[in-house]
PDB file of N, CA and C in Angstrom:
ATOM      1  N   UNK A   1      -2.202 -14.172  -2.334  1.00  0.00           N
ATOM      2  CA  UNK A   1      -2.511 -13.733  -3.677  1.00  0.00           C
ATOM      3  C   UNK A   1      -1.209 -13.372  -4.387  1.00  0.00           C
ATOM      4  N   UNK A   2      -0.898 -14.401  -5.344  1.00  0.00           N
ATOM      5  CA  UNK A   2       0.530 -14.093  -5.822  1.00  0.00           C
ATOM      6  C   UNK A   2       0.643 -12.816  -6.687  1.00  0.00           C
ATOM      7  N   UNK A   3      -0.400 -12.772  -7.240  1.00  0.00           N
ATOM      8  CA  UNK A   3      -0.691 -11.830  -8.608  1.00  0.00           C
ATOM      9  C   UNK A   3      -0.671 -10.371  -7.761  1.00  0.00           C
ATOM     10  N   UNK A   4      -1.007 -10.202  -6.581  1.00  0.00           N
ATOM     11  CA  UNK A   4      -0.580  -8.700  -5.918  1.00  0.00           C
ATOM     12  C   UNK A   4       1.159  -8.811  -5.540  1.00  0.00           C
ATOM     13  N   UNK A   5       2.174  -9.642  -5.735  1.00  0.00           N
ATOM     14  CA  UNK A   5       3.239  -9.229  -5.525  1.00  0.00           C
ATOM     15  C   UNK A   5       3.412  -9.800  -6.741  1.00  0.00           C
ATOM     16  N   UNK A   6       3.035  -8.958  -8.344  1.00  0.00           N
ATOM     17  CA  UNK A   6       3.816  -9.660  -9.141  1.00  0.00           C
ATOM     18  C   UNK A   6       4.357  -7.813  -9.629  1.00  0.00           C
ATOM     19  N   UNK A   7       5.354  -8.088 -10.275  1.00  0.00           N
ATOM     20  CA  UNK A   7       6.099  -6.756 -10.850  1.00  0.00           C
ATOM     21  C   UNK A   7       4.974  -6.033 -11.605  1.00  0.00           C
ATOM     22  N   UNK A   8       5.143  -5.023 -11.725  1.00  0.00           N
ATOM     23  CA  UNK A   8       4.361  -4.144 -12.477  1.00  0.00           C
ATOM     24  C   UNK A   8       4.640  -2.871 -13.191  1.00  0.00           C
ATOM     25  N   UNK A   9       4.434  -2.761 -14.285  1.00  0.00           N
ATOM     26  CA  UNK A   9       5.040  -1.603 -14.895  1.00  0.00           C
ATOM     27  C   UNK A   9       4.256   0.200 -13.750  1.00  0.00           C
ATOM     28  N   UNK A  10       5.087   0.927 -13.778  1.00  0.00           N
ATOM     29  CA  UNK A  10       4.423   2.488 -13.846  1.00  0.00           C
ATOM     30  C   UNK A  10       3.165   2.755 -13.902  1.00  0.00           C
ATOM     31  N   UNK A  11       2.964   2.450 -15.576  1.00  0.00           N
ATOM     32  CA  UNK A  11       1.663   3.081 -16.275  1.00  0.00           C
ATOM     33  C   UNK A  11       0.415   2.176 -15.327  1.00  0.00           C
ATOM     34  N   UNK A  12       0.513   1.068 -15.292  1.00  0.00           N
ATOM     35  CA  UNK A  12      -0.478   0.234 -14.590  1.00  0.00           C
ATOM     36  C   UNK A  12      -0.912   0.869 -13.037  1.00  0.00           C
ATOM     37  N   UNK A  13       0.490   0.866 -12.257  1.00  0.00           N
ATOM     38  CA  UNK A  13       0.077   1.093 -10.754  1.00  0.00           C
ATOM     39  C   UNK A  13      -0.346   2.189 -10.755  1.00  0.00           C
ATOM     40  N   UNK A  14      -0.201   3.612 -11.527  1.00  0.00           N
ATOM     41  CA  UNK A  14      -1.270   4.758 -11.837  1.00  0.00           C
ATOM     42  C   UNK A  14      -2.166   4.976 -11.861  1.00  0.00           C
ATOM     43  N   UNK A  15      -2.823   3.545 -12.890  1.00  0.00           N
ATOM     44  CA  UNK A  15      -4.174   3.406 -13.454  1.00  0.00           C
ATOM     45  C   UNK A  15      -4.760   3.344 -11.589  1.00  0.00           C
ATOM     46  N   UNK A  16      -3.788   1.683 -11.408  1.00  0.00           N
ATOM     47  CA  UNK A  16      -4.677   1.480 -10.481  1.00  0.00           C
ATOM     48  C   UNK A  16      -5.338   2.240  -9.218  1.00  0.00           C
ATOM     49  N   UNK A  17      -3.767   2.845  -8.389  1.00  0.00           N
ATOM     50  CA  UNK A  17      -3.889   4.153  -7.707  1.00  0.00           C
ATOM     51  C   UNK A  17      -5.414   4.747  -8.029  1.00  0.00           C
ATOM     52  N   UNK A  18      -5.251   5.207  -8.737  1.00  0.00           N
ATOM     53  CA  UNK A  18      -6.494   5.728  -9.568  1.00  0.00           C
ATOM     54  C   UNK A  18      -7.811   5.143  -8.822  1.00  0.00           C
ATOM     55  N   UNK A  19      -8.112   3.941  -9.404  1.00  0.00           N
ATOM     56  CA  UNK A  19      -9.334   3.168  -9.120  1.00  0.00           C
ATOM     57  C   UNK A  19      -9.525   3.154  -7.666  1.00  0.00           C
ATOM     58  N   UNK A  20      -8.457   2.668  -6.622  1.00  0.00           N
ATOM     59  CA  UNK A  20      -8.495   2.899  -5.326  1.00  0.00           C
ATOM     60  C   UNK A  20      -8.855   3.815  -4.645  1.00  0.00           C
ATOM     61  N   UNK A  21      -7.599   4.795  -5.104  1.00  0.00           N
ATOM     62  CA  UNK A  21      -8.228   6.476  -4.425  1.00  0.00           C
ATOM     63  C   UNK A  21      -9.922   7.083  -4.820  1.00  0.00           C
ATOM     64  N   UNK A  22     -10.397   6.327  -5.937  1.00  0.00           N
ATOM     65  CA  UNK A  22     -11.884   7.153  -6.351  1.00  0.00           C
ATOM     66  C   UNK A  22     -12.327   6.482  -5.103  1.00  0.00           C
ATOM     67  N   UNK A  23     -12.171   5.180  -4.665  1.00  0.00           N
ATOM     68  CA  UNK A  23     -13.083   4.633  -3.196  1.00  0.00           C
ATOM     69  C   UNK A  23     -12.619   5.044  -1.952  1.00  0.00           C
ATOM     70  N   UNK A  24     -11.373   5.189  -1.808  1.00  0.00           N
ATOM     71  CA  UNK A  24     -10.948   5.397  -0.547  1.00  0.00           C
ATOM     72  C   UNK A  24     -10.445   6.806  -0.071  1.00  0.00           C
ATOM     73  N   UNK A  25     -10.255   7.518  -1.121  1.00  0.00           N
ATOM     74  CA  UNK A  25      -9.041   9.160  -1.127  1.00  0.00           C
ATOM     75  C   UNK A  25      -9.927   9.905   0.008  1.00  0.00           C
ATOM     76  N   UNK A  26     -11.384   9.707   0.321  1.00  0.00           N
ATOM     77  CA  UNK A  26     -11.893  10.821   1.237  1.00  0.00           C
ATOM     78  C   UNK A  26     -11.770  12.106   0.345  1.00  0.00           C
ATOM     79  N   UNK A  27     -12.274  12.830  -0.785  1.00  0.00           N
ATOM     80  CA  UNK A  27     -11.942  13.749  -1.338  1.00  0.00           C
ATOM     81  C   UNK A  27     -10.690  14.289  -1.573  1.00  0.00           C
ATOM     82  N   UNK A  28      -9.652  13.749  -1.180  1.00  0.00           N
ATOM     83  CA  UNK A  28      -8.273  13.979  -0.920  1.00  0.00           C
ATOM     84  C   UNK A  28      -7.379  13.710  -2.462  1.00  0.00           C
ATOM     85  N   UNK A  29      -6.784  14.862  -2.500  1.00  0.00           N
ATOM     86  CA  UNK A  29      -6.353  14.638  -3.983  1.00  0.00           C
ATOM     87  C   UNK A  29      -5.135  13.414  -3.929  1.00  0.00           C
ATOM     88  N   UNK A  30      -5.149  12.536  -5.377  1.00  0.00           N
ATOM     89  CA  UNK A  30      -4.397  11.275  -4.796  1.00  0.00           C
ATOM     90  C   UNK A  30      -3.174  11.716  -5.153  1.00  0.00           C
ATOM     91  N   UNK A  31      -2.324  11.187  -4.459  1.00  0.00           N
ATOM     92  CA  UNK A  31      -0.664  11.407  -4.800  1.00  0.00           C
ATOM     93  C   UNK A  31      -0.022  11.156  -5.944  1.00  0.00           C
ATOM     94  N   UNK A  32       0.881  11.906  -6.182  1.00  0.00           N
ATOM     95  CA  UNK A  32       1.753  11.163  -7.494  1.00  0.00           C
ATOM     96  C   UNK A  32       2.547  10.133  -7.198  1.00  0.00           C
ATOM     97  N   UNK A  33       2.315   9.087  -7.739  1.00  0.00           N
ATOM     98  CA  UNK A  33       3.092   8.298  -8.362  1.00  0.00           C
ATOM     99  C   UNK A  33       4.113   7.913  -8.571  1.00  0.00           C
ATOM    100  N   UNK A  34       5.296   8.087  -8.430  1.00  0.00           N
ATOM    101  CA  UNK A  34       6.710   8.129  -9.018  1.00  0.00           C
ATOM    102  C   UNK A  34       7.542   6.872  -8.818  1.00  0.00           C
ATOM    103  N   UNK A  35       8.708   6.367 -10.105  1.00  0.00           N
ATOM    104  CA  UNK A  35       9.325   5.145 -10.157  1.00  0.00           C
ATOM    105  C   UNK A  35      10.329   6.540  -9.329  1.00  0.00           C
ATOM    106  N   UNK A  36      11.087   5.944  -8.761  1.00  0.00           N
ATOM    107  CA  UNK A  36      12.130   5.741  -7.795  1.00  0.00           C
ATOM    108  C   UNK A  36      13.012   5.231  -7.149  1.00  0.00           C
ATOM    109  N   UNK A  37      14.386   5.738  -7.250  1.00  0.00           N
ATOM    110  CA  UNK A  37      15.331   4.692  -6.573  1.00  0.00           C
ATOM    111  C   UNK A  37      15.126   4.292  -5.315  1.00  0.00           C
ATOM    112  N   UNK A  38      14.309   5.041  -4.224  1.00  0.00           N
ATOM    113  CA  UNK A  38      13.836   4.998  -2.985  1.00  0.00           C
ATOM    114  C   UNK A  38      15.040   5.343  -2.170  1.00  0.00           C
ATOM    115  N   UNK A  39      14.436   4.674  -0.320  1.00  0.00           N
ATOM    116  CA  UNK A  39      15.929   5.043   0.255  1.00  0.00           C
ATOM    117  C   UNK A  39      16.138   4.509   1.076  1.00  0.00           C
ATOM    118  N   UNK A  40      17.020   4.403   1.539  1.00  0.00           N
ATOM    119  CA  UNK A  40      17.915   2.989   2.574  1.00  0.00           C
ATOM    120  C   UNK A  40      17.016   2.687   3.378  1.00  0.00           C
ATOM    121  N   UNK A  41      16.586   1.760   3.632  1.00  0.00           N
ATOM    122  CA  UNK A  41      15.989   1.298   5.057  1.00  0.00           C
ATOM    123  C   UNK A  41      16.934  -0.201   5.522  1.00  0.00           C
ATOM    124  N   UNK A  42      17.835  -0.021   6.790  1.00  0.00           N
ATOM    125  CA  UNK A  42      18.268  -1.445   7.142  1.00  0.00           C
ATOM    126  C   UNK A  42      19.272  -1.338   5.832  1.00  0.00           C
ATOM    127  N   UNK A  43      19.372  -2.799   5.535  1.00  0.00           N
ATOM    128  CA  UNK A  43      20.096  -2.691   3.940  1.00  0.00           C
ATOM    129  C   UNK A  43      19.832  -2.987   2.870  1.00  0.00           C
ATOM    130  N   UNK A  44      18.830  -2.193   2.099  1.00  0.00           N
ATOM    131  CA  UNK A  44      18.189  -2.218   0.897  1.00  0.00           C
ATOM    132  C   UNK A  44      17.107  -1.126   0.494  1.00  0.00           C
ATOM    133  N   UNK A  45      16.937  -0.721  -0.873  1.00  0.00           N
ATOM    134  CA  UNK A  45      16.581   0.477  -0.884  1.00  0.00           C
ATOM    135  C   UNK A  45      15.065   0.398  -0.913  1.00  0.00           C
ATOM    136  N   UNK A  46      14.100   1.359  -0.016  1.00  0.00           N
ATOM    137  CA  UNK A  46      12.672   0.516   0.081  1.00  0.00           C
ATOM    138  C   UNK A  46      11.918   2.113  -0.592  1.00  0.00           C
ATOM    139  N   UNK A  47      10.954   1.362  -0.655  1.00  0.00           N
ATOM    140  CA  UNK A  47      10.051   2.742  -1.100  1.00  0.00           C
ATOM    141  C   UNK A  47       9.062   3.463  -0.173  1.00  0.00           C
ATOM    142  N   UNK A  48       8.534   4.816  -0.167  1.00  0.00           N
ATOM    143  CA  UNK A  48       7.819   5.506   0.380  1.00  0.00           C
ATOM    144  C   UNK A  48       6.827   6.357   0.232  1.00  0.00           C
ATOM    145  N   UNK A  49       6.095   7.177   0.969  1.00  0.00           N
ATOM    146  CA  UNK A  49       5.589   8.341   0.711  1.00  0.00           C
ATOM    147  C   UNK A  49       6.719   9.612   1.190  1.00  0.00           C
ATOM    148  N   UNK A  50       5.831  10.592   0.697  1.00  0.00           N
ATOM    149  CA  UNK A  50       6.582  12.270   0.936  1.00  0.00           C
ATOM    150  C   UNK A  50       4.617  12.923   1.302  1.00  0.00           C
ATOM    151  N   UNK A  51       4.722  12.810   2.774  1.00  0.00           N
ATOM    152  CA  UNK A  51       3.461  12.964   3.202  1.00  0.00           C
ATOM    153  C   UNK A  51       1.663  12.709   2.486  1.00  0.00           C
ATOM    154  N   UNK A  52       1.451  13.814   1.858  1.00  0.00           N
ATOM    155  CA  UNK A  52       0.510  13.456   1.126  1.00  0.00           C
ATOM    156  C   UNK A  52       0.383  13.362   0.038  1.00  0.00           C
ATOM    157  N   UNK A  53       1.182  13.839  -0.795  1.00  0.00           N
ATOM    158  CA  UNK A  53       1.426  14.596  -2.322  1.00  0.00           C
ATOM    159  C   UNK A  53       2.351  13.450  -3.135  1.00  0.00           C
ATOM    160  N   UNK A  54       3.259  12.346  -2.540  1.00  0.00           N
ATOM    161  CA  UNK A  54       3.795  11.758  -3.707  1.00  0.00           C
ATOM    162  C   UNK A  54       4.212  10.412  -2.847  1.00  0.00           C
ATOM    163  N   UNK A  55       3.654   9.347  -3.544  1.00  0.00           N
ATOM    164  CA  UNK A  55       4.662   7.701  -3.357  1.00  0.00           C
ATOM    165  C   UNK A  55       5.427   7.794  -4.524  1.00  0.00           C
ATOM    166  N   UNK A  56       6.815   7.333  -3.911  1.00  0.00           N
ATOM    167  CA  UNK A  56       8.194   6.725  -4.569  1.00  0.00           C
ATOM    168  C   UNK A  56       7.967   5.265  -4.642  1.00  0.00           C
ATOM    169  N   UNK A  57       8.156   4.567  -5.552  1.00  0.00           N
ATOM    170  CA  UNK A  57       8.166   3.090  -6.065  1.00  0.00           C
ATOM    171  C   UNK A  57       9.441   2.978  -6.325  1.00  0.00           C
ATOM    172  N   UNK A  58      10.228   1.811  -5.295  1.00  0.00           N
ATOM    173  CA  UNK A  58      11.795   1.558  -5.929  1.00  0.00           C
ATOM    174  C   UNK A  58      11.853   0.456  -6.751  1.00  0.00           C
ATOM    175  N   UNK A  59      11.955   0.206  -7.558  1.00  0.00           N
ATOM    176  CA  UNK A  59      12.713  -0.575  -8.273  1.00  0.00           C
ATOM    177  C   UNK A  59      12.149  -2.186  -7.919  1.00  0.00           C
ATOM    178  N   UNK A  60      12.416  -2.497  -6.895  1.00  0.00           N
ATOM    179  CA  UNK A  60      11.939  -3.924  -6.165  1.00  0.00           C
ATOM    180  C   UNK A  60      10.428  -3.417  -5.769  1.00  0.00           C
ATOM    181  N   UNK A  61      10.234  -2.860  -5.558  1.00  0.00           N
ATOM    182  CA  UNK A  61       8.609  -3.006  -4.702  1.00  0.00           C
ATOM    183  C   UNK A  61       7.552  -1.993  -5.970  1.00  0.00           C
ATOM    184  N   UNK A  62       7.729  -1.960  -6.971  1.00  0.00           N
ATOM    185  CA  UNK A  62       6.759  -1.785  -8.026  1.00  0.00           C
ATOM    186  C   UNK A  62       5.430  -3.217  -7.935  1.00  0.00           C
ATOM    187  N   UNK A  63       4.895  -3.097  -6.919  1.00  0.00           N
ATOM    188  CA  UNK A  63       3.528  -4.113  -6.948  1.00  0.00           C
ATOM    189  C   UNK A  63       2.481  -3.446  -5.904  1.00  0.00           C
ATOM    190  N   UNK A  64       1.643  -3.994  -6.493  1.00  0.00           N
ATOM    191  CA  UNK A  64      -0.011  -3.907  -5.638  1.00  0.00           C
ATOM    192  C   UNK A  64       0.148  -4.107  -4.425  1.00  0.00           C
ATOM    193  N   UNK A  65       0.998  -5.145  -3.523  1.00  0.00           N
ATOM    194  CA  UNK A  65       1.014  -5.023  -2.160  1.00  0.00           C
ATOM    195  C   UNK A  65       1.930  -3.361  -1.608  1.00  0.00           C
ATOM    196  N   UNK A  66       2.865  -3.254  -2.217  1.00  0.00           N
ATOM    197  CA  UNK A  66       3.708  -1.754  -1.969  1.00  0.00           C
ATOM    198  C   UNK A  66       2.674  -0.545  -1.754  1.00  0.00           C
ATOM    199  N   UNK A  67       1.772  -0.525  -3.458  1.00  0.00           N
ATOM    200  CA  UNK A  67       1.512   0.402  -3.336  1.00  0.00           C
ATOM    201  C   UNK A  67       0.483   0.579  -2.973  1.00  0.00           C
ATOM    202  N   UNK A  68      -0.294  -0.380  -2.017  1.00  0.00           N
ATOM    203  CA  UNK A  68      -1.498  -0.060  -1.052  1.00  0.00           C
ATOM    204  C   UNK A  68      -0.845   0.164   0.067  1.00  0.00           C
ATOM    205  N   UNK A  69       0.163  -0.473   0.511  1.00  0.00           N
ATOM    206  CA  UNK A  69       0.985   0.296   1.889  1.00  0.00           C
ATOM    207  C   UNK A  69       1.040   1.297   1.624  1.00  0.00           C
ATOM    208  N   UNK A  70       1.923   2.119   0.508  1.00  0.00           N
ATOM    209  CA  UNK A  70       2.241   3.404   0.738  1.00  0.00           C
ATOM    210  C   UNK A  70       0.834   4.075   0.528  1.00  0.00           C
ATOM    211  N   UNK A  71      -0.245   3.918   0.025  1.00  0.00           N
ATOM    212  CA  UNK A  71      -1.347   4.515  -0.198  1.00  0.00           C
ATOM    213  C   UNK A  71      -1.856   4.468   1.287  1.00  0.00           C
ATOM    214  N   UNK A  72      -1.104   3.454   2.225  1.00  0.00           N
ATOM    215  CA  UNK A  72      -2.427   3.337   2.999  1.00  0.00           C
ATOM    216  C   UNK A  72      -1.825   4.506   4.143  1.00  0.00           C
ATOM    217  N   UNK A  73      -0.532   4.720   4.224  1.00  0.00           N
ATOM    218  CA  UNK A  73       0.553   5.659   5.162  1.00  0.00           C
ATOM    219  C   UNK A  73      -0.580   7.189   4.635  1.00  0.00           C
ATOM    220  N   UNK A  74      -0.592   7.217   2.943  1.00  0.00           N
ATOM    221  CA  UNK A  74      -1.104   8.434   3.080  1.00  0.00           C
ATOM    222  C   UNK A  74      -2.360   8.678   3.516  1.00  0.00           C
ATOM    223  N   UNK A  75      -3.268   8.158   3.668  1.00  0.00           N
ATOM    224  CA  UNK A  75      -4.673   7.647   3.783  1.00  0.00           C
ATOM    225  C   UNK A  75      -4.213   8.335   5.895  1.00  0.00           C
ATOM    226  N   UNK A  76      -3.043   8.047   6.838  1.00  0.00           N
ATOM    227  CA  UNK A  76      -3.067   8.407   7.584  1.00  0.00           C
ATOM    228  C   UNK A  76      -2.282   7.796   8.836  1.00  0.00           C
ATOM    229  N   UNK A  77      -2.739   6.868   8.674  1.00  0.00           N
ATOM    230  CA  UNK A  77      -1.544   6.353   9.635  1.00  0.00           C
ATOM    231  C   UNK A  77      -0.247   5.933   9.671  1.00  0.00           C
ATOM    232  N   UNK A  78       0.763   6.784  10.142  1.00  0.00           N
ATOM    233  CA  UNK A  78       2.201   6.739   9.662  1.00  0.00           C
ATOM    234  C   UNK A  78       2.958   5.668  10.397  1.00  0.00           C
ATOM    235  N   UNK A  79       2.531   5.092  11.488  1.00  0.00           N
ATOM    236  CA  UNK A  79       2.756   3.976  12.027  1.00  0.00           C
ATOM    237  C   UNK A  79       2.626   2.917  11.706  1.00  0.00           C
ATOM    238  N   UNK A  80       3.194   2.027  12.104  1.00  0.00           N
ATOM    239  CA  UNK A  80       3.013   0.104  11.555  1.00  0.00           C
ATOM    240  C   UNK A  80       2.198  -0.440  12.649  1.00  0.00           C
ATOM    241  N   UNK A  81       1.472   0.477  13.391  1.00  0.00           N
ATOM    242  CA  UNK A  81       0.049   0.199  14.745  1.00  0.00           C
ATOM    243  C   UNK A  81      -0.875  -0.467  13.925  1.00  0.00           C
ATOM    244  N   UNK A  82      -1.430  -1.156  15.202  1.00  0.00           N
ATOM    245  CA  UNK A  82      -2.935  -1.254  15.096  1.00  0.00           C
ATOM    246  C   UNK A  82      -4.059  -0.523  13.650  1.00  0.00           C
ATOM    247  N   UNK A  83      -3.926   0.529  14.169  1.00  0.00           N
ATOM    248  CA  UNK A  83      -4.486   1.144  13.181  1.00  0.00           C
ATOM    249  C   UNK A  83      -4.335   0.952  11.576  1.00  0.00           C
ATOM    250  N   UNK A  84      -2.867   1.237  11.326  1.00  0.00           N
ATOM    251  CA  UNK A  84      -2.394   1.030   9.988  1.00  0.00           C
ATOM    252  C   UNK A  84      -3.138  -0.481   9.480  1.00  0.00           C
ATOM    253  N   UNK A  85      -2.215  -1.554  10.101  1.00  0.00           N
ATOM    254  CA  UNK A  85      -2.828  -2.861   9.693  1.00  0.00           C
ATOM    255  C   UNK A  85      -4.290  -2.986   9.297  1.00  0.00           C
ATOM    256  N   UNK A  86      -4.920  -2.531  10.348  1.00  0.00           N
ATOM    257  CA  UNK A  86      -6.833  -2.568   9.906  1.00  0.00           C
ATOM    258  C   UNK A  86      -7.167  -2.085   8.651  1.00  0.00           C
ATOM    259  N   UNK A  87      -6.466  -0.504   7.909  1.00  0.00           N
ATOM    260  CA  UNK A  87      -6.644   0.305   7.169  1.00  0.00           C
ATOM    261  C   UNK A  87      -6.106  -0.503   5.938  1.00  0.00           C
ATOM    262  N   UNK A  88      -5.094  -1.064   6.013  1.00  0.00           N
ATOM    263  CA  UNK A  88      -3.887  -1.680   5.257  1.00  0.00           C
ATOM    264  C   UNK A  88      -4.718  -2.933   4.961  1.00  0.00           C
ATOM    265  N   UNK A  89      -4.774  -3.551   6.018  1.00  0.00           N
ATOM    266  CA  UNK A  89      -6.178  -4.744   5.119  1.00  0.00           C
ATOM    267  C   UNK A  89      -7.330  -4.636   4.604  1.00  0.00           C
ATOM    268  N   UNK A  90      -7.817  -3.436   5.298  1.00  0.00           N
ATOM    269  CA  UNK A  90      -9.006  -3.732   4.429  1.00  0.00           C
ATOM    270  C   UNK A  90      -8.850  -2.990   2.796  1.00  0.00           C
ATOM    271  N   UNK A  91      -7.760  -2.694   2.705  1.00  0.00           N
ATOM    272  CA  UNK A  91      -7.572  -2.325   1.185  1.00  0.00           C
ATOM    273  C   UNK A  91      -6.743  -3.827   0.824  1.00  0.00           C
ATOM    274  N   UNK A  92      -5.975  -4.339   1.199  1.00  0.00           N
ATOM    275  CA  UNK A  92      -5.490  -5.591   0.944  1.00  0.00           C
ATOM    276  C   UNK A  92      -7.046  -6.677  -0.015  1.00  0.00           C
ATOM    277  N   UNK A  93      -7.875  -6.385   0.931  1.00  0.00           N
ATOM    278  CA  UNK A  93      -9.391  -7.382   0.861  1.00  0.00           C
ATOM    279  C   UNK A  93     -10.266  -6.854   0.066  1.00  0.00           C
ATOM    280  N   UNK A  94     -10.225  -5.883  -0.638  1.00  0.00           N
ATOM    281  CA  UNK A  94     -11.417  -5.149  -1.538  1.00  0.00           C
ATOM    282  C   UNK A  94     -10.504  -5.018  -2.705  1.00  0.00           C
ATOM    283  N   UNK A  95      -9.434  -4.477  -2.220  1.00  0.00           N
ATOM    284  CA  UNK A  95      -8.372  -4.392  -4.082  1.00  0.00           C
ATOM    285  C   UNK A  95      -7.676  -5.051  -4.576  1.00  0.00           C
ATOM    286  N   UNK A  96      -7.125  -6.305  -3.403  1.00  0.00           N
ATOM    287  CA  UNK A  96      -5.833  -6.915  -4.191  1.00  0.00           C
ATOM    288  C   UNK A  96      -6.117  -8.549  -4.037  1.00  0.00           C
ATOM    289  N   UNK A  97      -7.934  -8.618  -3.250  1.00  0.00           N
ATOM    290  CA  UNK A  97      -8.151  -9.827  -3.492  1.00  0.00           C
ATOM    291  C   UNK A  97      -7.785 -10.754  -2.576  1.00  0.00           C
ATOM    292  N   UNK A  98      -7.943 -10.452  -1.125  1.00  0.00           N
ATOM    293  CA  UNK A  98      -7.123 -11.283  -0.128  1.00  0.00           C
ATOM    294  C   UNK A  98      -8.258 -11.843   0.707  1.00  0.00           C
ATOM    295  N   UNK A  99      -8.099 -12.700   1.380  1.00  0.00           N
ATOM    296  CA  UNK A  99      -9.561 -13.402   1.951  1.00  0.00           C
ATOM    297  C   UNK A  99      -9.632 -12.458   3.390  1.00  0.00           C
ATOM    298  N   UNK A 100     -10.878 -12.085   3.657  1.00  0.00           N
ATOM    299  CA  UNK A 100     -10.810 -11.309   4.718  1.00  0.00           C
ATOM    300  C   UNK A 100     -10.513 -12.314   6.216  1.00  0.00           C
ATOM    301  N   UNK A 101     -11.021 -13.518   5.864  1.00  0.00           N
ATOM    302  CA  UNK A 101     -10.299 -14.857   6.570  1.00  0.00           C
ATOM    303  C   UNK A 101      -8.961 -15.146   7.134  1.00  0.00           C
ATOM    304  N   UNK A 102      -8.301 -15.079   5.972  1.00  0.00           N
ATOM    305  CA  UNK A 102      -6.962 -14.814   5.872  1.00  0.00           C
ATOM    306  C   UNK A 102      -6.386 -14.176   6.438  1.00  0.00           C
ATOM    307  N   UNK A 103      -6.644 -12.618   5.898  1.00  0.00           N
ATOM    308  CA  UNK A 103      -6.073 -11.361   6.751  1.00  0.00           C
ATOM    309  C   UNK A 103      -6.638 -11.305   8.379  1.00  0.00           C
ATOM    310  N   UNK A 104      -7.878 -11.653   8.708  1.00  0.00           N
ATOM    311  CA  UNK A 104      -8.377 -11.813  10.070  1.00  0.00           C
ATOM    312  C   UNK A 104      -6.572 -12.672  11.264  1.00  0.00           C
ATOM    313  N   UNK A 105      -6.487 -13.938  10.565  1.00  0.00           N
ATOM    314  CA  UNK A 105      -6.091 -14.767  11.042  1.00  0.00           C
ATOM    315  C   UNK A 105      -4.452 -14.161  10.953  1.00  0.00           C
ATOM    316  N   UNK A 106      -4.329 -13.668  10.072  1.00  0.00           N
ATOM    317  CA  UNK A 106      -2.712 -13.233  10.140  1.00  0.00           C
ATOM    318  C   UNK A 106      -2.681 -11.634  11.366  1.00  0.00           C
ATOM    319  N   UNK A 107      -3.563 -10.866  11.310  1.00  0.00           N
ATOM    320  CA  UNK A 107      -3.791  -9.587  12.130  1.00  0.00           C
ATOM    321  C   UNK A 107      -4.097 -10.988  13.960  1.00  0.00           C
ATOM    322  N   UNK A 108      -4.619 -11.699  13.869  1.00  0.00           N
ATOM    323  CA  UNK A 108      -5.238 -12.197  15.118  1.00  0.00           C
ATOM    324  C   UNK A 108      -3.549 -12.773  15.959  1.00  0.00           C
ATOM    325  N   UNK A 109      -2.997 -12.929  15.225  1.00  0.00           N
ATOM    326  CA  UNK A 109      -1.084 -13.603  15.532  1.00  0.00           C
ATOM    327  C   UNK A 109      -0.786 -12.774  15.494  1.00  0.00           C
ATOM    328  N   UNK A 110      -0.676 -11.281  15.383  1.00  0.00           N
ATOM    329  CA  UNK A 110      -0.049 -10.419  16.172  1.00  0.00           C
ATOM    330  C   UNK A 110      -0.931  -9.912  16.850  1.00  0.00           C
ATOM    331  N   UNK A 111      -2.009 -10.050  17.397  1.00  0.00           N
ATOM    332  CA  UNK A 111      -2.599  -9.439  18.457  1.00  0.00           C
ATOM    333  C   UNK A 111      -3.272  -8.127  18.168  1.00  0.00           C
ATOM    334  N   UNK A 112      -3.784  -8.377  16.995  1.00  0.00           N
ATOM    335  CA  UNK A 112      -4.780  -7.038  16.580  1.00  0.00           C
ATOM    336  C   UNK A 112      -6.147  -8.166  15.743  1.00  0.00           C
ATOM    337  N   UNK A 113      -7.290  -7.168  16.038  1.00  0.00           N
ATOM    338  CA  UNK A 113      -8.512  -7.912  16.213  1.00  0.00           C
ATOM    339  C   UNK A 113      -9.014  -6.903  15.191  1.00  0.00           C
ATOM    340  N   UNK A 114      -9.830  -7.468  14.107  1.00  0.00           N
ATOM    341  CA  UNK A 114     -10.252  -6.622  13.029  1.00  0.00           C
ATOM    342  C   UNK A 114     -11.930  -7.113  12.792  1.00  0.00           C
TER     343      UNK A 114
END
């Protein structure tokens, strides 16, 4: 789905945040938001959470695939496990439009079964 890694302003990924967290937050108040320079990972500056309370958006990763990762870290799993991936797709497949086919077959090549 090209249109989930296309750039996106601020005001938008807010909105969207928004729409996600009303389905998924678990009563959990949703995080802020924030454009951000982010911070080194390897060599280039990537974006994150700050536990539950705020995602940083750097610069390069202002899109719908970013900010369901970082939504999905807060949601709970801080690992790139098993777990995360399952959590991480199935918001991939309800919000950003990905074939659950798809994501099956890409999770099944690394050896996680959804």
């Amino acid at each position: 789905n090209e249109l989930a890694n296309e750039d996106r302003s601020m005001s938008f990924l807010r909105r969207f945040a928004r729409r996600v967290w009303r389905v998924v937050g678990q009563g959990q108040v949703l995080p802020e938001i924030v454009a951000g320079r982010g911070m080194w990972s390897y060599d280039r500056l990537a974006s994150y959470c700050q536990g539950r309370v705020r995602v940083v958006l750097a610069r390069d990763h202002r899109n719908i695939l970013v900010l369901l990762h970082e939504l999905t870290h807060v949601l709970g799993p801080c690992l790139h496990g098993p777990r995360f991936i399952k959590t991480y797709f199935r918001l991939l497949q309800r919000h950003a439009g990905y074939s659950r086919f798809f994501l099956q077959g890409v999770a099944a090549s690394r050896g996680i079964y959804l």
